[in-house]
PDB file of N, CA and C in Angstrom:
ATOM      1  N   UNK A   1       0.852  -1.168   0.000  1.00  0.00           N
ATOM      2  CA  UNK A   1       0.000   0.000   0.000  1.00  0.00           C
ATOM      3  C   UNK A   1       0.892   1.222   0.000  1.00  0.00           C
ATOM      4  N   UNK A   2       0.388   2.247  -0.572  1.00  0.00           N
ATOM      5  CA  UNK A   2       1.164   3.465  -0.763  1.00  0.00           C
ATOM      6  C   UNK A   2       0.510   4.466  -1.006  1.00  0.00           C
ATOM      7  N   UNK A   3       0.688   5.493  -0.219  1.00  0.00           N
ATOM      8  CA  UNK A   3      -0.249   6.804  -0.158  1.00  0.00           C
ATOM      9  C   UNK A   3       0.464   8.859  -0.438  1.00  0.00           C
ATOM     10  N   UNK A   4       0.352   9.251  -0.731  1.00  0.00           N
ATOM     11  CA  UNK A   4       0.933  10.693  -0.971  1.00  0.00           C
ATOM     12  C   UNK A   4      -0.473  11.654  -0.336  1.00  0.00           C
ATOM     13  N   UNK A   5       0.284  12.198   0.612  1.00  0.00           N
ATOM     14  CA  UNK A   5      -0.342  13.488   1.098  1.00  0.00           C
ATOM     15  C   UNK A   5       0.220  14.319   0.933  1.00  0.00           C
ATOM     16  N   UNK A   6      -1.169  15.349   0.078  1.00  0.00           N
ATOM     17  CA  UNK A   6      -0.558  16.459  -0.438  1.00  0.00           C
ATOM     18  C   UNK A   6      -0.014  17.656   0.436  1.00  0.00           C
ATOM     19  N   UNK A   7       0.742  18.100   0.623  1.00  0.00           N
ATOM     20  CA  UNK A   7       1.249  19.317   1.188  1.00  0.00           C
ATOM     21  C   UNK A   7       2.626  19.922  -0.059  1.00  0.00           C
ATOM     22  N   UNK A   8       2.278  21.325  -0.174  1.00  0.00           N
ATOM     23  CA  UNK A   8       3.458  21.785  -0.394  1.00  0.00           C
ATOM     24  C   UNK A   8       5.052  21.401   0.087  1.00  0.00           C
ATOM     25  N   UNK A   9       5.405  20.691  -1.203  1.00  0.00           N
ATOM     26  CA  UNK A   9       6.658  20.372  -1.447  1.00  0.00           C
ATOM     27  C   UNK A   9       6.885  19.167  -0.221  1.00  0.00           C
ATOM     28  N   UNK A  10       5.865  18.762   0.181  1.00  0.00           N
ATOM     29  CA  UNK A  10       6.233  17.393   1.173  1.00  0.00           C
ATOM     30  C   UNK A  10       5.512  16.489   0.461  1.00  0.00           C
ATOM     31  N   UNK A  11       6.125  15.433   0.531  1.00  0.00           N
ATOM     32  CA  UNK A  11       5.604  14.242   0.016  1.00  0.00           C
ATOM     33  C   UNK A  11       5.303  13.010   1.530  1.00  0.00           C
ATOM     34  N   UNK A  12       4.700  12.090   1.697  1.00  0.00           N
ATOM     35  CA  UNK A  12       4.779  11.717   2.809  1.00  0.00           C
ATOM     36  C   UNK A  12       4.492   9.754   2.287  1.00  0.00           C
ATOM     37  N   UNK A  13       5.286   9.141   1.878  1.00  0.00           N
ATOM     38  CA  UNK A  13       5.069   7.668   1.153  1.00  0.00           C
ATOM     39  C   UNK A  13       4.633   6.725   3.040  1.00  0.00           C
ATOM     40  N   UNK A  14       3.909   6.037   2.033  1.00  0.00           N
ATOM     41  CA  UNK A  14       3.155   4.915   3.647  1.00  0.00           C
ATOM     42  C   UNK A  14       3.073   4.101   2.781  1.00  0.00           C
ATOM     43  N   UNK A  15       3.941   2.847   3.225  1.00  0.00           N
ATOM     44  CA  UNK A  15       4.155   1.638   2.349  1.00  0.00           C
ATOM     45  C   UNK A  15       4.336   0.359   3.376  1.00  0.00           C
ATOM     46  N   UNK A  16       4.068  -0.351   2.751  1.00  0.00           N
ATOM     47  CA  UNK A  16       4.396  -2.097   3.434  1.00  0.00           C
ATOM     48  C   UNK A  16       5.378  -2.719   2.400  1.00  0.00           C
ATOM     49  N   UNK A  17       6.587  -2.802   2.587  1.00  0.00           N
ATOM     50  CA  UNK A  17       7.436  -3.555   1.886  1.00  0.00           C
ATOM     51  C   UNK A  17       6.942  -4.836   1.746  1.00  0.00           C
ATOM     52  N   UNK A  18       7.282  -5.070   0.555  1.00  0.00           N
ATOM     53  CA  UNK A  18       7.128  -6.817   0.022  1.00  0.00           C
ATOM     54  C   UNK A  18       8.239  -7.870   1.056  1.00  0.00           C
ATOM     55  N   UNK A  19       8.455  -7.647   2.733  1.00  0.00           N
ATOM     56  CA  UNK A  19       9.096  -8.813   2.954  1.00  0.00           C
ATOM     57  C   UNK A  19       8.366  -9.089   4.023  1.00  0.00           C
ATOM     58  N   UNK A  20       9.287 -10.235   4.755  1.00  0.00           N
ATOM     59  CA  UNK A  20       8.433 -11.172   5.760  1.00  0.00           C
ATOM     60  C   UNK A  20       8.303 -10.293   6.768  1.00  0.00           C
ATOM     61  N   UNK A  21       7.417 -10.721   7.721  1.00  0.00           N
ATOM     62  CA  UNK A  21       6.564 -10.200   8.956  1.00  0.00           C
ATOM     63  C   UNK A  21       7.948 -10.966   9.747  1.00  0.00           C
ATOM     64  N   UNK A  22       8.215 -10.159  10.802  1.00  0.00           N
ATOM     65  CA  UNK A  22       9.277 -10.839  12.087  1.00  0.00           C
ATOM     66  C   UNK A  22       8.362  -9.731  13.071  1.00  0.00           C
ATOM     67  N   UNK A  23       8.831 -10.807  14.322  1.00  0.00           N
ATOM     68  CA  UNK A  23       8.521  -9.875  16.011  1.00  0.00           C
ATOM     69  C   UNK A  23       9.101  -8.673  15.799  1.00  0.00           C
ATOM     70  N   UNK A  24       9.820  -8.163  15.189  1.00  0.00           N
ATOM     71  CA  UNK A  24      10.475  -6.698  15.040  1.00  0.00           C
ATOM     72  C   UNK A  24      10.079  -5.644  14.065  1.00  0.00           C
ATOM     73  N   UNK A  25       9.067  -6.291  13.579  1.00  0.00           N
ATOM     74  CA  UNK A  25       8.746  -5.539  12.077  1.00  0.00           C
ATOM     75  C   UNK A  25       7.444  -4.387  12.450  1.00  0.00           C
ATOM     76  N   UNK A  26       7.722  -3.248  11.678  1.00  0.00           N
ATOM     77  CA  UNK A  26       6.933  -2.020  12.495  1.00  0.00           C
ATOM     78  C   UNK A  26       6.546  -1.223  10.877  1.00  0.00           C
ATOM     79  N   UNK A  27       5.374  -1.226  11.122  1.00  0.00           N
ATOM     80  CA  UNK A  27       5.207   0.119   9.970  1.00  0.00           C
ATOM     81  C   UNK A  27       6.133   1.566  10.278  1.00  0.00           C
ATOM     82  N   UNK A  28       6.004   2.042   8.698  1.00  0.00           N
ATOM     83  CA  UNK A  28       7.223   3.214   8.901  1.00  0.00           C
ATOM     84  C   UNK A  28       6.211   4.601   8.180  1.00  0.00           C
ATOM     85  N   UNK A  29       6.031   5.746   8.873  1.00  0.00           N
ATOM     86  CA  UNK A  29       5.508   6.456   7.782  1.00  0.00           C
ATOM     87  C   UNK A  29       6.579   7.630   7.886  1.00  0.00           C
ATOM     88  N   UNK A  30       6.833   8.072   6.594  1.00  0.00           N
ATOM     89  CA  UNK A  30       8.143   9.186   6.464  1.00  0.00           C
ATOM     90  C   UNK A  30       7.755  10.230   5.785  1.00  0.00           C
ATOM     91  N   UNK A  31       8.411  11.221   6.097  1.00  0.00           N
ATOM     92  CA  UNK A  31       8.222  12.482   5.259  1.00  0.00           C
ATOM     93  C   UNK A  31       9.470  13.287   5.396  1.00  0.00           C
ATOM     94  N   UNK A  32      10.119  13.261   4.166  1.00  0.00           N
ATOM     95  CA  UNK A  32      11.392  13.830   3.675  1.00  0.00           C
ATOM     96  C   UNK A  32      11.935  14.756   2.872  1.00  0.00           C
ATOM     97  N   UNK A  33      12.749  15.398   2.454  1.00  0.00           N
ATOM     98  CA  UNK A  33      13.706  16.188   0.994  1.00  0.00           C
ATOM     99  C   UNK A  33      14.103  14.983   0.562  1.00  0.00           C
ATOM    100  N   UNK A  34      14.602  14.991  -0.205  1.00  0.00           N
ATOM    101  CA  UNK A  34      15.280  13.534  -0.919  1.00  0.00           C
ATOM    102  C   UNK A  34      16.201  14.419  -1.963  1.00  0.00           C
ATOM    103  N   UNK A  35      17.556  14.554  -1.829  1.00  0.00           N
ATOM    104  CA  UNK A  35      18.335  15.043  -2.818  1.00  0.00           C
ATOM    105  C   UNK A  35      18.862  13.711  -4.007  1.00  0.00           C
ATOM    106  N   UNK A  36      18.288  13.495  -4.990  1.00  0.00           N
ATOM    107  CA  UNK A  36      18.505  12.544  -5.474  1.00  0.00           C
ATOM    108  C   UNK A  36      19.664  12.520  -6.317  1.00  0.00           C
ATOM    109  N   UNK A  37      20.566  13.700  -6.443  1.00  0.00           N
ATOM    110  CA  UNK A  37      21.970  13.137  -6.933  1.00  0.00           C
ATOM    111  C   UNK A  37      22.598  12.422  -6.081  1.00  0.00           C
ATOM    112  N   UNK A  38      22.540  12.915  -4.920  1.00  0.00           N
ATOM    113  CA  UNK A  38      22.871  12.797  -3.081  1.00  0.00           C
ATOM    114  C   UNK A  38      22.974  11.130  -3.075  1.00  0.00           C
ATOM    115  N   UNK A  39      21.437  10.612  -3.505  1.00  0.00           N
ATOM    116  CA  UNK A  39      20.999   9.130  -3.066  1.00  0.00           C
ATOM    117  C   UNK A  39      21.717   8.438  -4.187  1.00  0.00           C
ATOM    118  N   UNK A  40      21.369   9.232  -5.446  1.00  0.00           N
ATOM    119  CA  UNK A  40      23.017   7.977  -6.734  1.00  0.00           C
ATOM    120  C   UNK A  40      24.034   8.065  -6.251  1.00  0.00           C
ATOM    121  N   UNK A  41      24.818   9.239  -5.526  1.00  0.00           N
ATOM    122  CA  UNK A  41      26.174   8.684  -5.327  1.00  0.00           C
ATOM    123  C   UNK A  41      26.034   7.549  -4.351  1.00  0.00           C
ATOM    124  N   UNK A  42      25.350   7.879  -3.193  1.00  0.00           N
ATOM    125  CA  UNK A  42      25.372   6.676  -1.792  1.00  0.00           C
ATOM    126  C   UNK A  42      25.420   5.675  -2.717  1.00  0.00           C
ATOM    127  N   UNK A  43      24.215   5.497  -3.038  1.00  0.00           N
ATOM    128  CA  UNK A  43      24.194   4.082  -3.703  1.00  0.00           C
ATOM    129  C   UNK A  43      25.260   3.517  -4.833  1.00  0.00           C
ATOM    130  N   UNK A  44      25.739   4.366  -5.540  1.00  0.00           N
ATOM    131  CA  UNK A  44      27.258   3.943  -6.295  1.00  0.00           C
ATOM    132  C   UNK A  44      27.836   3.438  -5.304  1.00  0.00           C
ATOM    133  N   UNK A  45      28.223   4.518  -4.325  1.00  0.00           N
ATOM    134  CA  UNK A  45      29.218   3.779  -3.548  1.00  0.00           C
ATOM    135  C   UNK A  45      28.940   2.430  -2.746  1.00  0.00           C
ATOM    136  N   UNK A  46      28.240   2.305  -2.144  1.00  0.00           N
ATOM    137  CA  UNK A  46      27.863   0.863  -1.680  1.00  0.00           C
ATOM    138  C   UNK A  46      27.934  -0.174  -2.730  1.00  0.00           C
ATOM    139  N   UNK A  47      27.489   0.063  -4.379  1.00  0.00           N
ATOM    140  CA  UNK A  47      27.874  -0.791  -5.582  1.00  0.00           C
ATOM    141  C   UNK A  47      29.055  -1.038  -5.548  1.00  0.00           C
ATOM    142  N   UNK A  48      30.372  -0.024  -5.694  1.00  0.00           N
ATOM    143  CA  UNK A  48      31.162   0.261  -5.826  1.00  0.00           C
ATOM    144  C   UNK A  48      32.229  -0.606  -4.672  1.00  0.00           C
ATOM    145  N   UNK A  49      31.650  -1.430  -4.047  1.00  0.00           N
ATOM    146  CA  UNK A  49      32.820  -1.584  -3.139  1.00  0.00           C
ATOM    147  C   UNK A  49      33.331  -2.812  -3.797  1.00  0.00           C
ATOM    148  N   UNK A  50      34.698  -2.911  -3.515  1.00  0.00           N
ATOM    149  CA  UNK A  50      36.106  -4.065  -3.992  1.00  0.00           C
ATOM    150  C   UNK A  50      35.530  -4.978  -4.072  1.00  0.00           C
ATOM    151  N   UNK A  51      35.608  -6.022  -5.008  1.00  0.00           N
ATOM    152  CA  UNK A  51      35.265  -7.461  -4.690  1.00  0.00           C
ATOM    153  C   UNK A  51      36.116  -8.406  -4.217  1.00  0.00           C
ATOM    154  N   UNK A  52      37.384  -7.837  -3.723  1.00  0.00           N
ATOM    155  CA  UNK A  52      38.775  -8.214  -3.573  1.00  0.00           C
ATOM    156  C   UNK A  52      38.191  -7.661  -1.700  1.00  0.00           C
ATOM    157  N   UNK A  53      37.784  -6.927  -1.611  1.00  0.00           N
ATOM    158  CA  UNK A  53      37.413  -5.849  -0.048  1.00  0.00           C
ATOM    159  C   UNK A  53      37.072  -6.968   0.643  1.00  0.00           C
ATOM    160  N   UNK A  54      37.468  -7.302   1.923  1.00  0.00           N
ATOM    161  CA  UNK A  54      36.516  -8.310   2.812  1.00  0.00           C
ATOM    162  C   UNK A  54      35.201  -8.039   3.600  1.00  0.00           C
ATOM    163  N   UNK A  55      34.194  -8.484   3.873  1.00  0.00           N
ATOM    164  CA  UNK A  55      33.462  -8.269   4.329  1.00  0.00           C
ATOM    165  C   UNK A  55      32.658  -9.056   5.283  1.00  0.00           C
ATOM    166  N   UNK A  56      32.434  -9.264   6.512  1.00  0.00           N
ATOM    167  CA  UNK A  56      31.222 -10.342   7.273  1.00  0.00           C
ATOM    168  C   UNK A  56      30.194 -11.017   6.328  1.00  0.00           C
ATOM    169  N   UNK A  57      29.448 -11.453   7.038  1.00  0.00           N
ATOM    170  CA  UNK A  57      28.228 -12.053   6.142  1.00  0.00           C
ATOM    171  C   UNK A  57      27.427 -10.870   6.679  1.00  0.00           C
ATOM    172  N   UNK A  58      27.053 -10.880   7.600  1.00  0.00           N
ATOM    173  CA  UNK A  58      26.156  -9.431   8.659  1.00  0.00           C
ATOM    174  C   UNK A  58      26.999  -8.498   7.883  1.00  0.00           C
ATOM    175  N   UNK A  59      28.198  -7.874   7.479  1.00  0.00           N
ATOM    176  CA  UNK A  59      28.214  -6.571   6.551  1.00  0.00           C
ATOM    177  C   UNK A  59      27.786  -6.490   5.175  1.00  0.00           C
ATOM    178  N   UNK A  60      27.730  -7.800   4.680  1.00  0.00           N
ATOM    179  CA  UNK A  60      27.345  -7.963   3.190  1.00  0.00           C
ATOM    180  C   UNK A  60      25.775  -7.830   2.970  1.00  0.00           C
ATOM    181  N   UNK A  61      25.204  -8.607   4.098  1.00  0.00           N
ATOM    182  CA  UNK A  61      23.429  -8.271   4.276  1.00  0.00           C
ATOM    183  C   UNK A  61      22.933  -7.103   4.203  1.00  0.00           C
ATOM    184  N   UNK A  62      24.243  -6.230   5.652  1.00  0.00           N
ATOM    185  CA  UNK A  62      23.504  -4.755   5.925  1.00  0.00           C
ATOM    186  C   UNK A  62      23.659  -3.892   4.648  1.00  0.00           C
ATOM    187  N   UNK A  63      25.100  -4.146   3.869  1.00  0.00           N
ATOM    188  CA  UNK A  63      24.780  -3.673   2.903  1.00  0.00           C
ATOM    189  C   UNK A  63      23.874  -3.777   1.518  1.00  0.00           C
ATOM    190  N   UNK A  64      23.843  -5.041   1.513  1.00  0.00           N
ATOM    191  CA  UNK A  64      22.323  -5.371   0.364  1.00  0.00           C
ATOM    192  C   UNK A  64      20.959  -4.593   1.453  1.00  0.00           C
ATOM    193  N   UNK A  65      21.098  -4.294   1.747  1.00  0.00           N
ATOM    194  CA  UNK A  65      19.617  -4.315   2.767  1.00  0.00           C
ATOM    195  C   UNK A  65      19.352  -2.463   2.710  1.00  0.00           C
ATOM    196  N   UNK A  66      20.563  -2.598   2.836  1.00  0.00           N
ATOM    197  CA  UNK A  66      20.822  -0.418   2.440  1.00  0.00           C
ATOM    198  C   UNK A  66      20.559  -0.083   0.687  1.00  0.00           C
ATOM    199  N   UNK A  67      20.871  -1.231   0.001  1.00  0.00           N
ATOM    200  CA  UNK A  67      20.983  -1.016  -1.279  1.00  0.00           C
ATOM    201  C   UNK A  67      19.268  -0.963  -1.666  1.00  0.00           C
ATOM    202  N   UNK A  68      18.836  -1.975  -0.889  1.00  0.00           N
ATOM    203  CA  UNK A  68      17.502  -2.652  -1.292  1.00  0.00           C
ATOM    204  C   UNK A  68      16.409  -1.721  -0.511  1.00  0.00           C
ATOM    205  N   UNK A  69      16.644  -0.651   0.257  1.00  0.00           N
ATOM    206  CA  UNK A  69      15.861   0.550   0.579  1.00  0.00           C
ATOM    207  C   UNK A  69      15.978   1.213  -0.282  1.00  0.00           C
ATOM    208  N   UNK A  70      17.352   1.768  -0.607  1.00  0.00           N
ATOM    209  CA  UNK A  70      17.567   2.706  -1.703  1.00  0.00           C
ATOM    210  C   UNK A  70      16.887   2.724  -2.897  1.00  0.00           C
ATOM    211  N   UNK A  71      16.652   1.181  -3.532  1.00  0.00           N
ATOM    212  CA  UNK A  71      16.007   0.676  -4.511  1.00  0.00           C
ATOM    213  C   UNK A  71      14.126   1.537  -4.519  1.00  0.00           C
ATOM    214  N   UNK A  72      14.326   0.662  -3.243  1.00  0.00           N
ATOM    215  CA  UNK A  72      12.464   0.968  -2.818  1.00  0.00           C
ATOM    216  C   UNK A  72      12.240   2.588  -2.575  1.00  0.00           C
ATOM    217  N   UNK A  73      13.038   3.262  -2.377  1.00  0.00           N
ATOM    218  CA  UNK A  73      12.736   4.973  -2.249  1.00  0.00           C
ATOM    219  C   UNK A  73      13.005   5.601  -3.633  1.00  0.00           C
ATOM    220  N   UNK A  74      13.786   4.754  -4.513  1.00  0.00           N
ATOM    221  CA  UNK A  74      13.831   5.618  -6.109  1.00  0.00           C
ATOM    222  C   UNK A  74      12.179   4.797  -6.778  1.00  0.00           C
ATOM    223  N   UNK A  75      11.939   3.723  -6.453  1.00  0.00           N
ATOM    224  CA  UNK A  75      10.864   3.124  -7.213  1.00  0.00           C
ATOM    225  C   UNK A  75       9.883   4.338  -6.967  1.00  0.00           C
ATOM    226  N   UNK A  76       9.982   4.238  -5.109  1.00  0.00           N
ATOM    227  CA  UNK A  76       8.278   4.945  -4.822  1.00  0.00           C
ATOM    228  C   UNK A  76       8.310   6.604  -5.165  1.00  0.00           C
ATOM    229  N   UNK A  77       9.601   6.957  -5.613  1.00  0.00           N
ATOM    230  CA  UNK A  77       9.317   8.513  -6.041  1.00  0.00           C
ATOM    231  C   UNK A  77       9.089   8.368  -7.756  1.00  0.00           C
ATOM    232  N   UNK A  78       9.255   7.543  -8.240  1.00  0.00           N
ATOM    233  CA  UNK A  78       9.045   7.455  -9.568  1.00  0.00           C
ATOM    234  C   UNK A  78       7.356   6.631  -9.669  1.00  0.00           C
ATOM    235  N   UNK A  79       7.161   5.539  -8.883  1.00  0.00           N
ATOM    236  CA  UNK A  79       5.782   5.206  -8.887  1.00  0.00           C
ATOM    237  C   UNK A  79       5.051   6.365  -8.502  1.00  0.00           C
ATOM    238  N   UNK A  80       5.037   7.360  -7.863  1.00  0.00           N
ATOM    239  CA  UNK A  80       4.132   8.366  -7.446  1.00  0.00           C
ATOM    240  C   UNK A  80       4.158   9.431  -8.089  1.00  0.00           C
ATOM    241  N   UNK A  81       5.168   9.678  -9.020  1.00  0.00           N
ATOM    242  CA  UNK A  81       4.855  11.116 -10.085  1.00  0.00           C
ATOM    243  C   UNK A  81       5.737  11.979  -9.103  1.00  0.00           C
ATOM    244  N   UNK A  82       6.724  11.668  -8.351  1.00  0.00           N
ATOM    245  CA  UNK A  82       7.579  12.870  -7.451  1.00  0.00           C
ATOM    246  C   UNK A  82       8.540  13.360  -8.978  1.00  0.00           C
ATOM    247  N   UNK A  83       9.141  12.432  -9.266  1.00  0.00           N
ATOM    248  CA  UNK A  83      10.231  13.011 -10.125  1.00  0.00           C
ATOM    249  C   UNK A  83      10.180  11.714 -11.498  1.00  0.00           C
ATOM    250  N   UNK A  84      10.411  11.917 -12.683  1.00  0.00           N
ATOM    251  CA  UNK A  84      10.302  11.490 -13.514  1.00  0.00           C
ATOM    252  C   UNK A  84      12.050  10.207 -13.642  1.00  0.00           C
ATOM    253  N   UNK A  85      11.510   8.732 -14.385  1.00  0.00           N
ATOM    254  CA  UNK A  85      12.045   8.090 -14.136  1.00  0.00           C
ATOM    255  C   UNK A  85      14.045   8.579 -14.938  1.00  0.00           C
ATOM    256  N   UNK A  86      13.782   9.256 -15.453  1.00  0.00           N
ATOM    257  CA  UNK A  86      15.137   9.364 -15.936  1.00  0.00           C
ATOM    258  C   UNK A  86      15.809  10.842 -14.802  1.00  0.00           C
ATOM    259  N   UNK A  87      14.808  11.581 -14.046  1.00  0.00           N
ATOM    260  CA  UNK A  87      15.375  11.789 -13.157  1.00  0.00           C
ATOM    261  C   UNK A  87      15.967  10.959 -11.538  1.00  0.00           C
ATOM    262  N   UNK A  88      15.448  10.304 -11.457  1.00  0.00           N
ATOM    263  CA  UNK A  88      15.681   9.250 -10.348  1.00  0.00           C
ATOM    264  C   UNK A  88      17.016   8.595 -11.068  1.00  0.00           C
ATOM    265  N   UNK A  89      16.912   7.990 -12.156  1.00  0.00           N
ATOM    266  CA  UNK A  89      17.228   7.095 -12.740  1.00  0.00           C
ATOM    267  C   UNK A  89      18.529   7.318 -14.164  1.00  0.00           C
ATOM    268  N   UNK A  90      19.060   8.404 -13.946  1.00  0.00           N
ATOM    269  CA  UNK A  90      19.401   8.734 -15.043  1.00  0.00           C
ATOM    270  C   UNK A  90      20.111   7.417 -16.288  1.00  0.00           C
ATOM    271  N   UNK A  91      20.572   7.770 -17.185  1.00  0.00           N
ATOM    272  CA  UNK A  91      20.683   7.119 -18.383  1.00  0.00           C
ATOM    273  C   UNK A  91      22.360   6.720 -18.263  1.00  0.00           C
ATOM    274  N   UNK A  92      23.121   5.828 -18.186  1.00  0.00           N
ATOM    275  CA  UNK A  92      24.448   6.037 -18.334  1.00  0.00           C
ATOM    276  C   UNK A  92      25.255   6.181 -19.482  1.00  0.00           C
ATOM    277  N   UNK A  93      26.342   6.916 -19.838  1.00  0.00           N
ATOM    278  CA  UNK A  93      26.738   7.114 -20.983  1.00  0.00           C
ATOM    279  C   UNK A  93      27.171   5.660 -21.576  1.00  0.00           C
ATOM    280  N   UNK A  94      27.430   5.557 -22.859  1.00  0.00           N
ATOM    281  CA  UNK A  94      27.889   4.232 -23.445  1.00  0.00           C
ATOM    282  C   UNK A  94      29.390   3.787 -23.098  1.00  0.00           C
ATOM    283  N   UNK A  95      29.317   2.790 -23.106  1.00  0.00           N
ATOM    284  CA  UNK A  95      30.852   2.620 -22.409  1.00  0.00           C
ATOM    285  C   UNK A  95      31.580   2.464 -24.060  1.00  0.00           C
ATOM    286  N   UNK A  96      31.061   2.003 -24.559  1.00  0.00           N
ATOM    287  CA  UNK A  96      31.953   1.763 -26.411  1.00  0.00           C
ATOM    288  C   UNK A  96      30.635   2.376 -27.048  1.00  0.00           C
ATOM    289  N   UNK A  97      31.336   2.984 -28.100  1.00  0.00           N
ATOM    290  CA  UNK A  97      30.443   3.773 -29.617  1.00  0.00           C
ATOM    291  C   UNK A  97      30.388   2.258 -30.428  1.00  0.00           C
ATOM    292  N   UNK A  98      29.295   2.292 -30.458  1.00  0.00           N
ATOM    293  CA  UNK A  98      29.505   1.085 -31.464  1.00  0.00           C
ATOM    294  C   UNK A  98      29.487   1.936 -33.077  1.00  0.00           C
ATOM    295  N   UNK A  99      29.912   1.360 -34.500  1.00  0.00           N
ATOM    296  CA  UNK A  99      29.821   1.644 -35.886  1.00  0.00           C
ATOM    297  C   UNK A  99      28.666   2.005 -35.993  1.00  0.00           C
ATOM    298  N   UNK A 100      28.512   3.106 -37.177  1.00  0.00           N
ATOM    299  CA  UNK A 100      26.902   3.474 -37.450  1.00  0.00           C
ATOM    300  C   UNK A 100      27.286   2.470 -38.997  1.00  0.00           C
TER     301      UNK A 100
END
């Protein structure tokens, strides 16, 4: 479920993530700025780490788990008409020109 209340320049998303129910699990309702160049770099960088880098199993989770919010806050500003998907989302340049 997902809801937008209108207020000037606030957006306010109320969602139930698609995962399992645990004794710890709590609805979340938020209302934020969201600088979304801000949220591509974070999220590069968490992509971005060494595959050579060591990591726990508990650091490799927390970080899929940071990635996999990040995911769910560019979806729900693009599912709701906040910002258009190639703004969330921009386009990356080509890595090779291919022949015309």
């Amino acid at each position: 479920m997902s809801e937008t209340v209108a207020k000037p320049n606030v957006t306010t998303i109320t969602s139930r993530a698609d995962t399992a129910e645990t004794p710890t699990s709590i609805d979340v309702v938020l209302s934020f700025r969201v600088d979304l160049r801000l949220l591509r770099r974070q999220k590069r960088a968490l992509i971005a780490f060494p595959t050579n880098f060591q990591l726990s199993h508990n650091q490799e989770e927390a970080v899929e788990g940071m990635l996999n919010m990040i995911d769910y806050i560019q979806d729900s500003i693009v599912d709701q008409g906040l910002a258009s998907e190639e703004e969330v989302f921009p386009q990356m340049p080509l890595l090779f020109e291919t022949a015309a």
